[in-house]
Protein backbone atom coordinates (compact mmCIF):
# COMPACT_ATOMS: atom_id res chain seq x y z
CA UNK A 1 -28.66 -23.20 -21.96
CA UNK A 2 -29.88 -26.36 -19.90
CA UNK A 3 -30.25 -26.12 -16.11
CA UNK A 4 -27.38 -28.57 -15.42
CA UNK A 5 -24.02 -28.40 -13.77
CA UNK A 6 -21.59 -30.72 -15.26
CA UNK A 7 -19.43 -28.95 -17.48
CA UNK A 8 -20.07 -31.58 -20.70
CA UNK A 9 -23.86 -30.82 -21.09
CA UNK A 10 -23.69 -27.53 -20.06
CA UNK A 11 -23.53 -23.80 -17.77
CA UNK A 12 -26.24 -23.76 -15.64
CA UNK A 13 -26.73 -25.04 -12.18
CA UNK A 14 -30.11 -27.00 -10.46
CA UNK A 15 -29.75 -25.77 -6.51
CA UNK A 16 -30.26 -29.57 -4.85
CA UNK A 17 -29.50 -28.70 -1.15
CA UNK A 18 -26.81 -26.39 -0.62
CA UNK A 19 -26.69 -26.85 2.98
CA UNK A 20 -26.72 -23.90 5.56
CA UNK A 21 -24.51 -21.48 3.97
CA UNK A 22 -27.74 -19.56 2.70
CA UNK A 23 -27.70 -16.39 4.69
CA UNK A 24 -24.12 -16.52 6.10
CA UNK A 25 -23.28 -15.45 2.34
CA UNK A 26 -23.42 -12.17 3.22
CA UNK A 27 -20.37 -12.37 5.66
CA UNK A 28 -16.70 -11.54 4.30
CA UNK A 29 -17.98 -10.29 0.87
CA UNK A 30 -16.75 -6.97 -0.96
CA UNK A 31 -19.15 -4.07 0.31
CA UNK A 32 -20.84 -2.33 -3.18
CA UNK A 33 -22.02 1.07 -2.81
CA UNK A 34 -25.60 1.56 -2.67
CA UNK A 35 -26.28 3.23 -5.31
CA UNK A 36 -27.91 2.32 -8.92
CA UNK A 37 -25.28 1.73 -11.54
CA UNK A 38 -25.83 4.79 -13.70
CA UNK A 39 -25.48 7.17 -10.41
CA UNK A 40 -22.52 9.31 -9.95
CA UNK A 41 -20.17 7.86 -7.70
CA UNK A 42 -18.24 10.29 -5.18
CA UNK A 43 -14.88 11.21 -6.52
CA UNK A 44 -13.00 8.95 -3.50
CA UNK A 45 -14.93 5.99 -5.09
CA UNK A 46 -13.83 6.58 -8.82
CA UNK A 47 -10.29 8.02 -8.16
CA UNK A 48 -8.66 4.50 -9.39
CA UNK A 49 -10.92 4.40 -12.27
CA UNK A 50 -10.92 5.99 -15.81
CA UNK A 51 -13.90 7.41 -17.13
CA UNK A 52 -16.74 5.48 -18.09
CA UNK A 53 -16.37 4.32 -21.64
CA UNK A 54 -13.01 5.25 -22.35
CA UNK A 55 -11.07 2.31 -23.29
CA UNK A 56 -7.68 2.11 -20.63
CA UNK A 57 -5.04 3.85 -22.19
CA UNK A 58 -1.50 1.74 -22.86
CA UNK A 59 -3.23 -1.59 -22.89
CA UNK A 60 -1.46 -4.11 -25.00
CA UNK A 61 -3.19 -6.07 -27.76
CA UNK A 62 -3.38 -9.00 -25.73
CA UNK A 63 -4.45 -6.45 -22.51
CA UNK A 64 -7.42 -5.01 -25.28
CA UNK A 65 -8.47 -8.88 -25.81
CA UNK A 66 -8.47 -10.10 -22.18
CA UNK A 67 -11.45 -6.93 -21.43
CA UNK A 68 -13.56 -9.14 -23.94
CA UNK A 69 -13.15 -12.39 -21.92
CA UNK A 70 -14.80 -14.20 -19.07
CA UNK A 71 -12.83 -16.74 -18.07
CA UNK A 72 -13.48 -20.10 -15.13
CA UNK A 73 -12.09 -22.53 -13.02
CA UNK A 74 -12.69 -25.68 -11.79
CA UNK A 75 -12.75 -26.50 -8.05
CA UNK A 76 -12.77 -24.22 -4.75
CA UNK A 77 -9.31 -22.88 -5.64
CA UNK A 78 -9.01 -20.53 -8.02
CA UNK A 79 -5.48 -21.73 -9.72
CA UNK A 80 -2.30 -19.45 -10.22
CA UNK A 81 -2.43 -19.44 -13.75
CA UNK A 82 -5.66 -17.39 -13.45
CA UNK A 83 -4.12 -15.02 -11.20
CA UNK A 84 -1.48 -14.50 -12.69
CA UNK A 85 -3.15 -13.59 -15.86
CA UNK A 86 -5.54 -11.33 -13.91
CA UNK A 87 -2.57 -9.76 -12.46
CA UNK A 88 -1.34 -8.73 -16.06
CA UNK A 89 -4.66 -6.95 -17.12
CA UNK A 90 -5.96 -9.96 -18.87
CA UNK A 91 -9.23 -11.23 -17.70
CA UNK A 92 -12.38 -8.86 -17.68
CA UNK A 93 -13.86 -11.37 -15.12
CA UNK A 94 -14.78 -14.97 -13.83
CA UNK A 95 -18.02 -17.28 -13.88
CA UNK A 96 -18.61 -19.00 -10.59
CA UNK A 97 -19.97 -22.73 -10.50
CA UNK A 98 -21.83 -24.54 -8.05
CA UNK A 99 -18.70 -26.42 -8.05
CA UNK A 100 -16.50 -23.43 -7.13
CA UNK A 101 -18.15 -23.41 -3.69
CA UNK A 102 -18.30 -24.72 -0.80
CA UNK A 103 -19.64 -22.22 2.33
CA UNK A 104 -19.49 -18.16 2.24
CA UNK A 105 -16.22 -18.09 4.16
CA UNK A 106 -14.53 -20.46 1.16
CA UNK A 107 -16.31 -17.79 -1.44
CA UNK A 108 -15.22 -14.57 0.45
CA UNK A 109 -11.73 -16.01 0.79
CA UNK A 110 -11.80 -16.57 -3.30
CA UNK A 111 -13.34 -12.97 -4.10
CA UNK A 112 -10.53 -11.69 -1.93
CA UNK A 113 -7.90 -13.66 -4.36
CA UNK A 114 -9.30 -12.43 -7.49
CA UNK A 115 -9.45 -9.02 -5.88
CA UNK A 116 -5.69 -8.83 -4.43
CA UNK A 117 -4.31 -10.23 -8.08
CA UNK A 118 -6.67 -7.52 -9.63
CA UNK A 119 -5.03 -4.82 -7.60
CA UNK A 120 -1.85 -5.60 -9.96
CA UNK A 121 -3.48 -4.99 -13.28
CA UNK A 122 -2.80 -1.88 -15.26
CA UNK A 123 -6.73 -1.89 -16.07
CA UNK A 124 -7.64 -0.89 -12.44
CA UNK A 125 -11.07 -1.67 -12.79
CA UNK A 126 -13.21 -3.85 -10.72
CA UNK A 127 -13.67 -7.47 -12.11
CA UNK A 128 -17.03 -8.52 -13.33
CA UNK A 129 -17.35 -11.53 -10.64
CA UNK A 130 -21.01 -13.42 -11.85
CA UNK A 131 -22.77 -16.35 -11.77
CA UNK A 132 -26.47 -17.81 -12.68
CA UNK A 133 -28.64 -16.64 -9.75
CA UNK A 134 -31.98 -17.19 -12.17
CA UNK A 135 -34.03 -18.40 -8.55
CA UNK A 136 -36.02 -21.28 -8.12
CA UNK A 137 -34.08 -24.52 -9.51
CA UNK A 138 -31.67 -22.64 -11.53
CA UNK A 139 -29.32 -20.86 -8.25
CA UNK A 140 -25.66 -21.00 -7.87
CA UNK A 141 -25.74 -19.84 -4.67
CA UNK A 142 -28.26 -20.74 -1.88
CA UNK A 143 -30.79 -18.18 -0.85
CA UNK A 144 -32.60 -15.42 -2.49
CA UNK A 145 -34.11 -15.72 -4.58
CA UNK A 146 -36.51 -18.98 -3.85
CA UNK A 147 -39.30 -18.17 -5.97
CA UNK A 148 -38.62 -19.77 -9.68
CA UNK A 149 -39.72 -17.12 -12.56
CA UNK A 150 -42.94 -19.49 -13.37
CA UNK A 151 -43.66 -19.20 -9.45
CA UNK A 152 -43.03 -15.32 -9.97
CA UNK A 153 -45.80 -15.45 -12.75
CA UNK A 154 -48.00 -17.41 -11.27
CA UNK A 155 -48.24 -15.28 -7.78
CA UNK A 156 -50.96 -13.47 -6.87
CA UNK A 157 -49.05 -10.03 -6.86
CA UNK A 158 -46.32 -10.78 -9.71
CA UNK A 159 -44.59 -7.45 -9.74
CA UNK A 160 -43.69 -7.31 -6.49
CA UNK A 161 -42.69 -10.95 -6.54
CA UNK A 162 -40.44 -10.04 -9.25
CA UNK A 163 -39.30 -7.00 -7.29
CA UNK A 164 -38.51 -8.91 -4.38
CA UNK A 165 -36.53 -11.54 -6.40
CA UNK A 166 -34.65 -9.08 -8.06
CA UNK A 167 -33.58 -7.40 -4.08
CA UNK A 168 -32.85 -10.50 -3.17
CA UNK A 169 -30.73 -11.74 -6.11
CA UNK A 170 -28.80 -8.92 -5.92
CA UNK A 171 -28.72 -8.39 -1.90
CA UNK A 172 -27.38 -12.11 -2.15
CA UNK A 173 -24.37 -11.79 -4.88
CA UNK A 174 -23.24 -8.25 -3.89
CA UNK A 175 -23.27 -9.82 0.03
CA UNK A 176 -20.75 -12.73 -1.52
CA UNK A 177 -18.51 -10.25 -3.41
CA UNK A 178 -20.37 -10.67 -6.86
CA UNK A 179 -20.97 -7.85 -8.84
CA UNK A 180 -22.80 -9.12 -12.33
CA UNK A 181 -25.91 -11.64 -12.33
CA UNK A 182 -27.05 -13.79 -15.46
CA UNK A 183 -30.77 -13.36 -15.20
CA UNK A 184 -33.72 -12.73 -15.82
CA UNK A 185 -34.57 -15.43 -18.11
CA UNK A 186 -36.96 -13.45 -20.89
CA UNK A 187 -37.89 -16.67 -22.99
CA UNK A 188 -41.50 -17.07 -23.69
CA UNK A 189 -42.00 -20.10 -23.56
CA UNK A 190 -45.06 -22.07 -25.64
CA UNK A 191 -46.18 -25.42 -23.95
CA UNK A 192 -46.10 -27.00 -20.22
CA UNK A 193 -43.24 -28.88 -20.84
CA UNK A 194 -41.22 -27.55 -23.09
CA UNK A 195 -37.16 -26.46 -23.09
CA UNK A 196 -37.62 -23.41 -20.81
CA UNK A 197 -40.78 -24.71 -18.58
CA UNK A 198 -38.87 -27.44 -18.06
CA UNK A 199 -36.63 -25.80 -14.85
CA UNK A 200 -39.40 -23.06 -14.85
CA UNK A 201 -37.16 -20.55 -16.00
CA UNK A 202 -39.99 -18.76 -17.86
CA UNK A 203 -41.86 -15.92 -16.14
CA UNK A 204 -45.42 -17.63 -18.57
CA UNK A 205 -46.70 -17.41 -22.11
CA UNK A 206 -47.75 -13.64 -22.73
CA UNK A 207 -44.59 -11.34 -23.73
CA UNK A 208 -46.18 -8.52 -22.39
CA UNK A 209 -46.31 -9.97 -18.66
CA UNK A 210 -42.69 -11.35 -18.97
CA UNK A 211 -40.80 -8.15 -20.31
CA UNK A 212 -43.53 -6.43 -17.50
CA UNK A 213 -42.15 -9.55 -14.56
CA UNK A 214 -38.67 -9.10 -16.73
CA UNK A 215 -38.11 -4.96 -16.27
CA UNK A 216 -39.87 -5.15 -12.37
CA UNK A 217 -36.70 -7.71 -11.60
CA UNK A 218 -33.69 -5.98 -13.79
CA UNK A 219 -35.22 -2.61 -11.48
CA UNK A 220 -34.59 -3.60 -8.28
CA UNK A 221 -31.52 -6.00 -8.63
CA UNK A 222 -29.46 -3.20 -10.54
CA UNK A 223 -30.72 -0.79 -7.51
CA UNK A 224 -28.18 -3.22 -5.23
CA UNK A 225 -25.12 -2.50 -7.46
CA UNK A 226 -25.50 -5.55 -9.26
CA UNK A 227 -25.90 -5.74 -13.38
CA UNK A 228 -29.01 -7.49 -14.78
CA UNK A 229 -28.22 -9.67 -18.10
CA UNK A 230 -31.24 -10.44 -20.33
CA UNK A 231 -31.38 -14.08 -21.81
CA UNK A 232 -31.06 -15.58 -24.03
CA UNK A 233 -32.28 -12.96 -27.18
CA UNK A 234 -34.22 -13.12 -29.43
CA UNK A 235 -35.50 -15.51 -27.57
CA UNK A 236 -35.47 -19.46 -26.45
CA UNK A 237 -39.00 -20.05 -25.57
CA UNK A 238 -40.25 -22.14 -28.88
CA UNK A 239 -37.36 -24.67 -28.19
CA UNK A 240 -38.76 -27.87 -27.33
CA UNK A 241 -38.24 -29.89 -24.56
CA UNK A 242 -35.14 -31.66 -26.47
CA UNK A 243 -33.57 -28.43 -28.38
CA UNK A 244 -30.85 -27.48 -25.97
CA UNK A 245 -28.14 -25.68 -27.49
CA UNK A 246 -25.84 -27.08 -24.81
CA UNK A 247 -26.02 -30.38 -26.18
CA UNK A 248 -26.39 -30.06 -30.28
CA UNK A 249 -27.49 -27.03 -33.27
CA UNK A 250 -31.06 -25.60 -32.71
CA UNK A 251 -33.16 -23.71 -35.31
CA UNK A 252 -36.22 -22.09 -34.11
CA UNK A 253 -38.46 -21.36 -37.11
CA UNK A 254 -40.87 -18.85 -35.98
CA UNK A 255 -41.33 -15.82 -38.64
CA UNK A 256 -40.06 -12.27 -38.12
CA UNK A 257 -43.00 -11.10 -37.44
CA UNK A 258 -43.31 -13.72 -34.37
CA UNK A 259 -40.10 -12.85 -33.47
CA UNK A 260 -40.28 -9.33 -33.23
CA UNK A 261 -44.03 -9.59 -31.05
CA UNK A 262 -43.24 -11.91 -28.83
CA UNK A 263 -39.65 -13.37 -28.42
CA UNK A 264 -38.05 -9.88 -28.66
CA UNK A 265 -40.73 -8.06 -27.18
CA UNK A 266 -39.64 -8.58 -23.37
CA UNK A 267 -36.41 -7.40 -24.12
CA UNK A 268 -37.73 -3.46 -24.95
CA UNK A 269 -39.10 -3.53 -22.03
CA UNK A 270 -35.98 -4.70 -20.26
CA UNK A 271 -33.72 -2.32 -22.48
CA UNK A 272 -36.12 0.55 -20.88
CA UNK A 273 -35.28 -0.85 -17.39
CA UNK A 274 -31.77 -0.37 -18.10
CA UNK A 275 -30.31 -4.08 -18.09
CA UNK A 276 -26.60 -3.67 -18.40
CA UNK A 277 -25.95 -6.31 -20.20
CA UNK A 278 -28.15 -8.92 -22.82
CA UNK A 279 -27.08 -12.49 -23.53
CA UNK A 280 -28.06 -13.88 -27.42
CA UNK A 281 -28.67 -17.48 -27.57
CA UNK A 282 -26.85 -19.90 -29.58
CA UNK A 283 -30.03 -20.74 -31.85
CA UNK A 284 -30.76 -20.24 -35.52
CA UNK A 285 -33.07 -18.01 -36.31
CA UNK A 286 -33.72 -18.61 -40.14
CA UNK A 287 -36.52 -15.01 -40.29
CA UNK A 288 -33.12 -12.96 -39.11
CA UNK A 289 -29.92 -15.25 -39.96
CA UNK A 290 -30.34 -18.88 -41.55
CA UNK A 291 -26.76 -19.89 -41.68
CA UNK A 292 -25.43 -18.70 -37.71
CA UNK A 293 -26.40 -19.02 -34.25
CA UNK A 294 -27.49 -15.88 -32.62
CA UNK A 295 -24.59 -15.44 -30.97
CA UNK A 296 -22.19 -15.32 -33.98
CA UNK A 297 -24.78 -13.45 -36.54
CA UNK A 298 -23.88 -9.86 -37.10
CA UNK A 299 -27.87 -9.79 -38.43
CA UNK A 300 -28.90 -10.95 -35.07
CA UNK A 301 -26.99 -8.35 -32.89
CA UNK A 302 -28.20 -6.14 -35.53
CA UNK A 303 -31.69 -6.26 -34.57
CA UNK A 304 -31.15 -6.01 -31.11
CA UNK A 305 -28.66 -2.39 -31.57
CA UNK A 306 -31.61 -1.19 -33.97
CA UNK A 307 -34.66 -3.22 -33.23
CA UNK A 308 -34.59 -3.00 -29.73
CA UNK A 309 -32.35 -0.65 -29.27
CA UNK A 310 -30.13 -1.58 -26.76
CA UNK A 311 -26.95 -0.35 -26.24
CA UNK A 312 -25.25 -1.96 -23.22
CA UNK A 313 -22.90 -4.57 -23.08
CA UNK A 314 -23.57 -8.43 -25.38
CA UNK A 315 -22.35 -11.78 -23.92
CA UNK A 316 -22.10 -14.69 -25.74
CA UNK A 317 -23.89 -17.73 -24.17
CA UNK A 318 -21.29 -20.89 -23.29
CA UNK A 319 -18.65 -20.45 -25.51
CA UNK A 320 -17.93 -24.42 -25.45
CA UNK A 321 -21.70 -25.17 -26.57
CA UNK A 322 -22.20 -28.30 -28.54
CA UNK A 323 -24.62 -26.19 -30.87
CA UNK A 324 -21.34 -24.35 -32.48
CA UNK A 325 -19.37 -26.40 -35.33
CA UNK A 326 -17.57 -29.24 -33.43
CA UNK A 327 -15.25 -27.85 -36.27
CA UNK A 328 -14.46 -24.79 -34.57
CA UNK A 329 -11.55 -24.15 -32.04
CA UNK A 330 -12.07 -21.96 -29.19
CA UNK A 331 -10.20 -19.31 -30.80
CA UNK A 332 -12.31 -19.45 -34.06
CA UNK A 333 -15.62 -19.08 -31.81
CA UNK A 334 -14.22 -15.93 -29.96
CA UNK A 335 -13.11 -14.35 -33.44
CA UNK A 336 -15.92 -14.93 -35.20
CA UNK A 337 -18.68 -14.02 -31.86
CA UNK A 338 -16.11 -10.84 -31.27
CA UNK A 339 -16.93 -9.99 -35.33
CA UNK A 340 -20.41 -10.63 -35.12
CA UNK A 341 -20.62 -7.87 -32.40
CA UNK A 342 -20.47 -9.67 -29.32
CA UNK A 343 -18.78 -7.53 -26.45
CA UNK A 344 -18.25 -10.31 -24.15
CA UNK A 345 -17.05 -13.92 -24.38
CA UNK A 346 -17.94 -16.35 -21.94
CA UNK A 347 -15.51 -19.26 -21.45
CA UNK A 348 -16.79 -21.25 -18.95
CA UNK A 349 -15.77 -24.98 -19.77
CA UNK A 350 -14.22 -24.74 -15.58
CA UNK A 351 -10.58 -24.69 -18.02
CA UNK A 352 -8.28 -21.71 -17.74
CA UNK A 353 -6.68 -22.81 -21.00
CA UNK A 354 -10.49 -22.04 -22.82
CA UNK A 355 -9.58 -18.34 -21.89
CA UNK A 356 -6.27 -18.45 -22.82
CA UNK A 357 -7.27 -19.09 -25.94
CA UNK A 358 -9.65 -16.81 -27.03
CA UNK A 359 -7.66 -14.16 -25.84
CA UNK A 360 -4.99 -15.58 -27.98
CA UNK A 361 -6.99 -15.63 -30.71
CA UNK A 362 -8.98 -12.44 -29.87
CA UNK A 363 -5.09 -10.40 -29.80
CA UNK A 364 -4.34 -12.12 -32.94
CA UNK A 365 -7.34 -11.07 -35.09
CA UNK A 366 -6.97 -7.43 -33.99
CA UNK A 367 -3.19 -7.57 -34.61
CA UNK A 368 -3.80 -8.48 -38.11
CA UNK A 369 -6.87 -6.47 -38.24
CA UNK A 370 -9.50 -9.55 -39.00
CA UNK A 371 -11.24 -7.48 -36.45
CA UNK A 372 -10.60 -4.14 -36.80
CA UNK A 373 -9.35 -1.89 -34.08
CA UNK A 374 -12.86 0.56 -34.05
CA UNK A 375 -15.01 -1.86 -33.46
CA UNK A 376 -12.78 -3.36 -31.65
CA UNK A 377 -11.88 -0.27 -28.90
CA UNK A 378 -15.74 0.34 -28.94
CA UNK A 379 -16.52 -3.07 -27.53
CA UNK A 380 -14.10 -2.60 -24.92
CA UNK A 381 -15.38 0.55 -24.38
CA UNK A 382 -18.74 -0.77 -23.51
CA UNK A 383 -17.13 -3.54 -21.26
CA UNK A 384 -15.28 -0.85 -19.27
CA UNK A 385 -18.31 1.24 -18.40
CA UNK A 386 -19.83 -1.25 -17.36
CA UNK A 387 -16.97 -2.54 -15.04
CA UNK A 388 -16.35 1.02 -13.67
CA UNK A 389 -20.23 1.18 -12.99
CA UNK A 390 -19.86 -1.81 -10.57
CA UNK A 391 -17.16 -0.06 -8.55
């Protein structure tokens, strides 16, 4: 949730000088096809696919699991035991970290890894390959785009600034081999000051501007092949400057009917845009769920399915947050985000082994159907159209 980049306090990345690698990131990467995501591809491009939505036939349980995880690394090496499990139809994708490069040569040479160990798996679909390209502060990568979403808001033709950061985002990852992006940032935030001005990671303070800024930027980054994800629903921007889920529980206490007008509002308009994919939050939202984060209440995902209506792929926030149970193992977070609804599970503590387990745990709760296979085969089902959307 916070902007940092060590992986004890949290995911997300402040861009302090990445040296000259900015536009060279383009070189080496996997070529996308331009196209929108919901186009349809030409029949030499989707020859190694299945059809979107259907779930790959004669998966294992533990090949069903690994479609529901994101797994990481730490370093510039991506580390055998990773490829290896790719290579066995195991991983739906990796997280990249400020940490996990060092020039576009190093990154190309690591998207070509992944991709050659992916070539072995009985999925055959594309990995999602992401990372937190937000813009301003909050950039993984160096580049596009430079304008911060406060910056965005604050320019004297916003839509187009959110346009062109959206291009650019997505002109930048898809030119490094990336295929997925976790932005835009839809929290509304209340105060100068506060959790989400903080990094300006808040397009400003009326909903209808940020789900406009929101929808402009989820547009034209999805027109470069590259998925949108919507953060962090139903919404971070009443956290205070010291509520960061990273770090310890949040509750957020604003009524339903707050909620629903302005925290969730940007997200309808996003959900018209077409984001692929929406990340909940790990807050508490007592006016929809008073005993589980976002990201682990079925209530929660709830509203946004029938609220908002949005029926694209969920991602849990940092599955190794410090605002879950200390009490909880890996395993019990994945089983019990997987049976809240969430579609996607995102392990990024930079520790193979954090994958490992939830897919463990994830093949062991359908086996003994504490998640039942339905639901189950329909969040994988979700996962793979989006992956074979990204070919």
């Amino acid at each position: 949730m916070d902007a940092s980049d060590s992986p004890h306090i949290g995911r997300r990345t402040i861009l302090t000088g990445a040296g000259a690698a900015a536009a060279a990131l383009a070189v080496g990467g996997r070529a996308l096809a331009a196209s929108t995501p919901s186009s349809t591809p030409s029949s030499a491009s989707t020859s190694a696919y299945p059809q979107a939505g259907a779930v790959p036939k004669g998966l294992t349980e533990r090949q069903l699991a690994g479609q529901r995880v994101i797994y990481s690394y730490p370093g510039h090496t991506p580390p055998a035991s990773l490829l290896k499990k790719i290579s066995a139809g195991e991983v739906a994708g990796v997280i990249f970290f400020a940490e996990n490069i060092t020039s576009a040569k190093q990154l190309a040479t690591v998207v070509k890894q992944l991709e050659k160990a992916n070539r072995s798996s009985p999925v055959r679909l594309p990995l999602l390959l992401m990372t937190d390209q937000e813009g301003g502060q909050v950039r993984r990568l160096p580049g596009a785009p430079a304008l911060s979403e406060k910056q965005i808001g604050l320019a004297s033709d916003p839509v187009a600034a959110a346009k062109a950061a959206g291009t650019g985002a997505g002109k930048n990852l898809a030119g490094a081999g990336l295929n997925l992006n976790l932005a835009p940032v839809l929290d509304v935030y209340r105060k100068t000051g506060d959790f989400t001005d903080q990094a300006q990671r808040s397009y400003g303070k009326n909903a209808a501007q940020v789900g406009k800024l929101g929808a402009a930027f989820v547009t034209a980054q999805q027109h470069t092949v590259v998925a949108a994800t919507a953060k962090h629903f139903p919404g971070l921007g009443a956290a205070s400057a010291h509520q960061n889920t990273d770090l310890g529980p949040v509750t957020l206490t604003q009524s339903l009917t707050t909620l629903r007008t302005v925290d969730e509002a940007p997200y309808k308009q996003a959900v018209a845009a077409g984001t692929q994919l929406v990340m909940l939050s790990w807050a508490v939202y007592p006016a929809l769920d008073a005993k589980h984060p976002a990201g682990l209440s079925a209530a929660v995902v709830k509203e946004l399915r029938t609220h908002v209506g949005f029926k694209g792929v969920t991602i849990t926030d940092a599955l190794e947050a410090k605002a879950l149970s200390h009490t909880l193992t890996t395993g019990e977070r994945a089983v019990l985000a997987a049976e809240a609804g969430m579609d996607l599970l995102l392990c990024s503590s930079r520790e193979v082994s954090q994958g490992e387990s939830a897919v463990t745990s994830l093949t062991t709760a359908l086996h003994n159907n504490t998640l039942p296979t339905t639901p189950f085969h329909d969040a994988v089902a979700r996962v793979t159209a989006l992956r074979a959307a990204l070919r």
